[in-house]
Protein backbone atom coordinates (compact mmCIF):
# COMPACT_ATOMS: atom_id res chain seq x y z
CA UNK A 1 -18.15 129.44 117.45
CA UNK A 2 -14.61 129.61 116.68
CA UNK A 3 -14.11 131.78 113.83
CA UNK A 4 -11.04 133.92 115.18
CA UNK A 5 -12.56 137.01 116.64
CA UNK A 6 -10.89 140.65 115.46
CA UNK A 7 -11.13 143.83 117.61
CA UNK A 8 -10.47 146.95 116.55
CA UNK A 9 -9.56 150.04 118.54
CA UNK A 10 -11.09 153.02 116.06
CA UNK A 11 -9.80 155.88 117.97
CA UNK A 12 -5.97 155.22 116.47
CA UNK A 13 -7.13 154.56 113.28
CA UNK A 14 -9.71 158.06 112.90
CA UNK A 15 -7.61 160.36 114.84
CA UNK A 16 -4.20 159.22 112.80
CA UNK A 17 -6.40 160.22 110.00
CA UNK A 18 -7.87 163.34 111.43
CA UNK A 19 -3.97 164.84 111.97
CA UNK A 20 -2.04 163.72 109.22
CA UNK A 21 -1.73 165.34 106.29
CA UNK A 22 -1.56 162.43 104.06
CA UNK A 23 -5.02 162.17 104.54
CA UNK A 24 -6.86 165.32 103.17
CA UNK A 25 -10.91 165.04 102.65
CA UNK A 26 -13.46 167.53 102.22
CA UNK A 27 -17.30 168.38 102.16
CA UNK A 28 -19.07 169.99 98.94
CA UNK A 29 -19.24 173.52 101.58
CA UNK A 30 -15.33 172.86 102.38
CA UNK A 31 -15.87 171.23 105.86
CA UNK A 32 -13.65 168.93 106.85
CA UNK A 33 -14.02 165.37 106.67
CA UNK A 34 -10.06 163.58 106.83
CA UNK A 35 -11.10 161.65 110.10
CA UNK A 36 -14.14 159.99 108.83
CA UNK A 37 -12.87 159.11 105.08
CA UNK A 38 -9.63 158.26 106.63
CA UNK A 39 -11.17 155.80 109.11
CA UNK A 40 -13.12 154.88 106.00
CA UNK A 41 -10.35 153.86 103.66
CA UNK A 42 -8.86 151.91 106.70
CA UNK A 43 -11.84 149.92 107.52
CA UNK A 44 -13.05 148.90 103.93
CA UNK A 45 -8.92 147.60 103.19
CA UNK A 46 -8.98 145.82 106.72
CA UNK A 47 -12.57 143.93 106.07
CA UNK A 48 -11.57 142.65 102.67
CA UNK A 49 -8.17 141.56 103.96
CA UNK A 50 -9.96 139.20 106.56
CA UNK A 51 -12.36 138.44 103.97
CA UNK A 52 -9.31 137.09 101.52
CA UNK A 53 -7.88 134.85 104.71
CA UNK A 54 -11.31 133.77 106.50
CA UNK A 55 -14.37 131.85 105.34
CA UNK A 56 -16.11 133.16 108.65
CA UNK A 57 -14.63 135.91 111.02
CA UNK A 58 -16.27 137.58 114.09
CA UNK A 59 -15.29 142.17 114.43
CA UNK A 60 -16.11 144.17 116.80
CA UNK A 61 -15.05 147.97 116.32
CA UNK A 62 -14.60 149.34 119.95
CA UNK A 63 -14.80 153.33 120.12
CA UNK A 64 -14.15 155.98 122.85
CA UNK A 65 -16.76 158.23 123.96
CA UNK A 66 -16.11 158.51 127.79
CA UNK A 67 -13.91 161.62 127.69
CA UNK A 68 -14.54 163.28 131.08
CA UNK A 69 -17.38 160.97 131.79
CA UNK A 70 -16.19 157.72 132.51
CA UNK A 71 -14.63 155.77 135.65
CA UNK A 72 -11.09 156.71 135.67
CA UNK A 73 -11.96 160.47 135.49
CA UNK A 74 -13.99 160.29 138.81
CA UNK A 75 -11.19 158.29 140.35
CA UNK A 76 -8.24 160.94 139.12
CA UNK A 77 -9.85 164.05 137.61
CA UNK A 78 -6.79 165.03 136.02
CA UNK A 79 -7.13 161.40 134.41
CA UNK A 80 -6.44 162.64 130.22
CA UNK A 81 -6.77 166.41 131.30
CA UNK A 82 -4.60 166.73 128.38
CA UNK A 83 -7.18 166.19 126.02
CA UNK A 84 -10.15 168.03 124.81
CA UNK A 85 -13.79 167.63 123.66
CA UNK A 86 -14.15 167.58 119.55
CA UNK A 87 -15.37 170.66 118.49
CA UNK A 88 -19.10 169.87 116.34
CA UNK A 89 -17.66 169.14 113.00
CA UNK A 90 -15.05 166.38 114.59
CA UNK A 91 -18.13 164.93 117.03
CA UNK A 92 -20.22 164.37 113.42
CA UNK A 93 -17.26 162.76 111.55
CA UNK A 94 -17.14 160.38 115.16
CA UNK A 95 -20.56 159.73 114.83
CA UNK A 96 -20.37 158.76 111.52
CA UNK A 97 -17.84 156.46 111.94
CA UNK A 98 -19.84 154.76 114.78
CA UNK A 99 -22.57 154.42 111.85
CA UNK A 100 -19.88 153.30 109.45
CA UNK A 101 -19.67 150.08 111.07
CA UNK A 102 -23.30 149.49 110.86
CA UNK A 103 -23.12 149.53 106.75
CA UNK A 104 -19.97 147.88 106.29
CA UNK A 105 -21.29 144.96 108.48
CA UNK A 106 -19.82 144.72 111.73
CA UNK A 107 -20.60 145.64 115.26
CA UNK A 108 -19.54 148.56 116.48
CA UNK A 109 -19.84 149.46 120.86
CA UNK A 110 -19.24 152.85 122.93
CA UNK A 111 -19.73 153.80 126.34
CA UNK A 112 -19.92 156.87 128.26
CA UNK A 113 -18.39 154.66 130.94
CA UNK A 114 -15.99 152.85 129.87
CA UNK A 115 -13.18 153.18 127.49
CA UNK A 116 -12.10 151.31 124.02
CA UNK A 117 -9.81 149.27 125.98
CA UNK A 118 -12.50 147.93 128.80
CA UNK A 119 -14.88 147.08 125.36
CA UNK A 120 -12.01 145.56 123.83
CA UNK A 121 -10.91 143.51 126.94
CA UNK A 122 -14.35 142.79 127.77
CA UNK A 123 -15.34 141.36 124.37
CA UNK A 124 -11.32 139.14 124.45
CA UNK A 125 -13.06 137.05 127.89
CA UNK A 126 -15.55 135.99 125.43
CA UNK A 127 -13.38 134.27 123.15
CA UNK A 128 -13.29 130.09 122.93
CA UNK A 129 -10.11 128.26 124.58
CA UNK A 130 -8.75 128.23 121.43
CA UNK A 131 -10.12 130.76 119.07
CA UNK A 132 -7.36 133.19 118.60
CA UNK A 133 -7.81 137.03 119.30
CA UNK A 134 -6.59 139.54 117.41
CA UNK A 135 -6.55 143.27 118.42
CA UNK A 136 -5.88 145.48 115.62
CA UNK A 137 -3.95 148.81 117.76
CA UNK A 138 -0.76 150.61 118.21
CA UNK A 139 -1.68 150.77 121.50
CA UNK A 140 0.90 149.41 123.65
CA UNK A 141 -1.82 149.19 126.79
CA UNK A 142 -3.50 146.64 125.15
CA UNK A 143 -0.57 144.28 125.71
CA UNK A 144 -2.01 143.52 129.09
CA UNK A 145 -4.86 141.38 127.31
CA UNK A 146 -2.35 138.87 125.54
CA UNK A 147 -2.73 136.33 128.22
CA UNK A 148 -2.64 133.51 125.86
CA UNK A 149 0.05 132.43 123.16
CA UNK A 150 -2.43 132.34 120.00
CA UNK A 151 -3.30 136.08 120.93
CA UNK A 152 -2.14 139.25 119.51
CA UNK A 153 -1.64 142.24 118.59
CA UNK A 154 -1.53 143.68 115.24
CA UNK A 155 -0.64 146.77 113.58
CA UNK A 156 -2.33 147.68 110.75
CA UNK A 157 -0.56 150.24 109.51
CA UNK A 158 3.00 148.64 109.24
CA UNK A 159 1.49 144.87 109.21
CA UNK A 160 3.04 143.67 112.23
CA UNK A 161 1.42 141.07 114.98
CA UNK A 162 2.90 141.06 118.50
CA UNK A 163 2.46 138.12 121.23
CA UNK A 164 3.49 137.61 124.44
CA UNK A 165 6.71 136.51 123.59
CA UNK A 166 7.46 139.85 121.69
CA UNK A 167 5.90 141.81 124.09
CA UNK A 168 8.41 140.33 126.84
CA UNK A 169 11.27 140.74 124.71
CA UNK A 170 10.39 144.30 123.44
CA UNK A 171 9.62 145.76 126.83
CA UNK A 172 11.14 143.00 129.54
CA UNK A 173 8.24 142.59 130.93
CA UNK A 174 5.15 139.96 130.40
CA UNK A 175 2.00 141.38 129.19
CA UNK A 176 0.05 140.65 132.51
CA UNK A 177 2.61 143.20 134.43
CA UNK A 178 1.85 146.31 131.89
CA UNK A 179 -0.94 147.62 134.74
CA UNK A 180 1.85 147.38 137.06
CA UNK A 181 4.46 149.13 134.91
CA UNK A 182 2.45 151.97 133.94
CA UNK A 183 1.40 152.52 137.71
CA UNK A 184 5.41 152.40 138.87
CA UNK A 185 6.37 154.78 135.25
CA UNK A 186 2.99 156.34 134.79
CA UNK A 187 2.20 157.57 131.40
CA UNK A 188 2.52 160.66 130.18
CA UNK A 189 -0.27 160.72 127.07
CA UNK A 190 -2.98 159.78 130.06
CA UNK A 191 -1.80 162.00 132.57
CA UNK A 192 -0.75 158.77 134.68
CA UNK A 193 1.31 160.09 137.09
CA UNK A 194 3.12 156.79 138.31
CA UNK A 195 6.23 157.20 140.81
CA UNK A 196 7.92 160.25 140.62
CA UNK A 197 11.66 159.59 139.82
CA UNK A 198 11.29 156.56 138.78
CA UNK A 199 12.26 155.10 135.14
CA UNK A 200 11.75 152.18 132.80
CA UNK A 201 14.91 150.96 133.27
CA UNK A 202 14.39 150.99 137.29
CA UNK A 203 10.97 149.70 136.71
CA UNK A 204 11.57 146.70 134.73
CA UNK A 205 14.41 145.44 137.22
CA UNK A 206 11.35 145.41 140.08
CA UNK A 207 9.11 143.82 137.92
CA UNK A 208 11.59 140.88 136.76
CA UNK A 209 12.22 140.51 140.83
CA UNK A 210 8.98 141.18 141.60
CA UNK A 211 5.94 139.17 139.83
CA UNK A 212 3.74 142.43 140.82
CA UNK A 213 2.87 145.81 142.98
CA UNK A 214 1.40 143.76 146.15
CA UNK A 215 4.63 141.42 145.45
CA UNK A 216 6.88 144.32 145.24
CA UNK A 217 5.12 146.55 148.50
CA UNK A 218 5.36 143.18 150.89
CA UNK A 219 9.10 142.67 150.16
CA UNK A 220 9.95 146.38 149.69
CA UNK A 221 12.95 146.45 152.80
CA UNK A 222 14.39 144.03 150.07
CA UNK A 223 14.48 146.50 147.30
CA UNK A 224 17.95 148.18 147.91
CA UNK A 225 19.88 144.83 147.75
CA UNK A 226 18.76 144.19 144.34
CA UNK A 227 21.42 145.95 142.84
CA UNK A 228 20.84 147.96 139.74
CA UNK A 229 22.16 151.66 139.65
CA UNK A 230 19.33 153.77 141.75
CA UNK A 231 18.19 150.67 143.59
CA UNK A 232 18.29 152.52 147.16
CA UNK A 233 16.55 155.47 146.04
CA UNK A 234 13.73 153.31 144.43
CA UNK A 235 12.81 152.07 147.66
CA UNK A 236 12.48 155.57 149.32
CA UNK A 237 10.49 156.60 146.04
CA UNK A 238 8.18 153.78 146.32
CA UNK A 239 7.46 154.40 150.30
CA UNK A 240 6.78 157.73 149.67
CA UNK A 241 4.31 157.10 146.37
CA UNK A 242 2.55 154.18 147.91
CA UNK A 243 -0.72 155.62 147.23
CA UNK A 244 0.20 157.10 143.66
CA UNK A 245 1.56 153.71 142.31
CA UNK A 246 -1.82 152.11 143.45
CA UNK A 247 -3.54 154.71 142.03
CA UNK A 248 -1.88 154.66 138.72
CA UNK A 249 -1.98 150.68 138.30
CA UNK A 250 -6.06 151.13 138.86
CA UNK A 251 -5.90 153.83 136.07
CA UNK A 252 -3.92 151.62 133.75
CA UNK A 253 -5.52 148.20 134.59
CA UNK A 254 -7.89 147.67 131.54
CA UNK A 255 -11.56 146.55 133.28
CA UNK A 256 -13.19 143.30 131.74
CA UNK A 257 -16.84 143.45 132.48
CA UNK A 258 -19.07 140.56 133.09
CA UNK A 259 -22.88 141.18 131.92
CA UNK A 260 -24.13 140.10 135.35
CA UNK A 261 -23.01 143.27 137.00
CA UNK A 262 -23.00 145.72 134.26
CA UNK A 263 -25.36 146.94 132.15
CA UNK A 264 -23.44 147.68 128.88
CA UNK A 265 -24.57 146.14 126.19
CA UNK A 266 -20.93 145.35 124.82
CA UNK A 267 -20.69 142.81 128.49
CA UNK A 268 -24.13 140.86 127.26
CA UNK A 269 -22.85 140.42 123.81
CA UNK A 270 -22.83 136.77 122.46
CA UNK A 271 -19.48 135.91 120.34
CA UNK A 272 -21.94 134.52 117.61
CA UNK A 273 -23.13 138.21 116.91
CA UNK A 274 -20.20 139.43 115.74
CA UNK A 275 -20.41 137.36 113.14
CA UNK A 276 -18.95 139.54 110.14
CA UNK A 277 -21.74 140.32 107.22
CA UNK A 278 -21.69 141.67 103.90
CA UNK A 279 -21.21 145.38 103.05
CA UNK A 280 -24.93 147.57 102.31
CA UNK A 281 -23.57 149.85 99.50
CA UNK A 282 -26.72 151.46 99.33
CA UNK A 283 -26.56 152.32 103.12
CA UNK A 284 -22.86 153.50 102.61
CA UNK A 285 -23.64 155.63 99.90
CA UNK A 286 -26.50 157.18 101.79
CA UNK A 287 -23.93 157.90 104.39
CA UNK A 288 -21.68 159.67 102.49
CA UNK A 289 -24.29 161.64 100.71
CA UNK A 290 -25.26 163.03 104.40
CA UNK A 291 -21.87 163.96 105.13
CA UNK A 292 -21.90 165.95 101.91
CA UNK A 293 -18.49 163.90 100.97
CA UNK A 294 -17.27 165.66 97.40
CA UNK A 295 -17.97 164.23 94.06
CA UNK A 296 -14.56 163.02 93.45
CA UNK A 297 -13.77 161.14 96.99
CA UNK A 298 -17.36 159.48 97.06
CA UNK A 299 -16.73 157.60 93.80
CA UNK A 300 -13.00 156.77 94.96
CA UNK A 301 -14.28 155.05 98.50
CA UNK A 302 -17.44 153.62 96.32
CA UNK A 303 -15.07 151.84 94.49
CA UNK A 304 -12.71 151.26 96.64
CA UNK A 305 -16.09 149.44 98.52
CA UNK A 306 -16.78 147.49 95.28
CA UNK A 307 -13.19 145.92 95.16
CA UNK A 308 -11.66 148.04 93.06
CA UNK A 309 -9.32 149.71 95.28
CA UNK A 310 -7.86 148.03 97.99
């Protein structure tokens, strides 16, 4: 089938709801519910826009639930030590929006093993030669997966699409080399440590010399002579943060899983079955109702549902 295939990272799009205070949303007993309607609103605009441009379309909503559980954290336990655990009424809104998905009629994965990204990047492998992919994040990580030049990103919020190209012109790097970027810069927001010392002006230089880290550690004596301000220290950075840099690409590499060696049910997932269907109003409704959604901001998303705000 080659319907072009969307994926959608939901964390960006429920937790930019959940903090902002342009999204405000309550429960009849005053609990909060920003994240959830928030994610709501999003979702229902972003279906009927593909819906305008596509007879057929394939979604897949990928969400996080591997906080402390997955992979990476047994690797680096200090691996997003930053964050924390969503206290009862954020874990409902979460679960809801999981649920969401189900009644606006499009498949939604988790995993207490992987992350977003490995769903998302496991689900792109699927795609036809040329069925385009588009991944709707502001997640600049996710530029790893634009291998090929009909893919890209796309950013909901201010309506902007990024390829390879713009990805290489943006950052200086190509998409493939983000694993090996974050592992030389790290990244703060993940608690990626990366090489201390060492910048993304320093590590861009490497990377345009160097196609990659194994690249980069086999010709290292030829670091200093590449001549960009700090180029001598860089080397002595990089011997002395072998490990770390390894370390750090492995915690930024997003993992594409194949269904014959994992069990998730996101890697056995045919491309036909996201298949995009119609929205169940009557299961919608029923979700809102259990959330105890107010009066007021039921009818708006109801109608927003039926069309009549978009």
């Amino acid at each position: 089938m080659n319907a072009p295939l969307y994926l959608v990272d939901a964390s960006i799009y429920i937790f930019q709801a959940h903090f902002s205070p342009a999204t405000v949303a309550y429960a009849t007993d005053g609990s909060d519910r920003s994240a959830f309607v928030g994610f709501a609103r999003f979702l229902i605009r972003f279906l009927r826009q593909l819906r305008r441009r596509h007879d057929e379309v394939l979604v897949a909503v990928a969400f996080d639930q591997s906080l402390f559980s997955g992979f990476r954290h047994q690797l680096y336990p200090a691996y997003k030590s930053n964050r924390v655990l969503p206290d009862d009424n954020l874990a409902l809104q979460l679960d809801a929006c999981f649920h969401l998905c189900e009644t606006l009629g499009v498949s939604a994965f988790g995993s207490r093993q992987f992350e977003a990204d490995d769903i998302i990047g496991t689900l792109c492998i699927k795609a036809a030669d040329e069925q385009p992919v588009t991944i709707v994040s502001r997640d600049k990580d996710l530029s790893q997966l634009l291998l090929r030049q009909q893919d890209r990103i796309w950013d909901f919020q201010s309506q902007t699409f990024r390829n390879r190209d713009d990805i290489q012109l943006r950052f200086g790097i190509w998409p493939e080399q983000f694993p090996c970027y974050l592992g030389l810069v790290g990244d703060s927001i993940d608690c990626i440590p990366g090489v201390p010392g060492l910048g993304p002006v320093a590590a861009r230089h490497l990377l345009q010399a160097y196609s990659d880290l194994d690249v980069l550690y086999n010709e290292l004596d030829s670091v200093a002579s590449l001549g960009f301000r700090g180029a001598r220290s860089c080397q002595q950075k990089l011997e002395t943060h072998h490990e770390q840099a390894q370390l750090s690409r492995q915690l930024a590499r997003i993992v594409c899983c194949h269904s014959e060696d994992c069990a998730e049910p996101f890697a056995a997932v045919k491309p036909e079955a996201l298949l995009a269907r119609g929205f169940d109003q009557s299961g919608f409704t029923d979700l809102l109702r259990s959330l105890a959604i107010d009066e007021k901001e039921t009818q708006r998303l109801i109608r927003q549902l039926d069309g009549g705000v978009v």
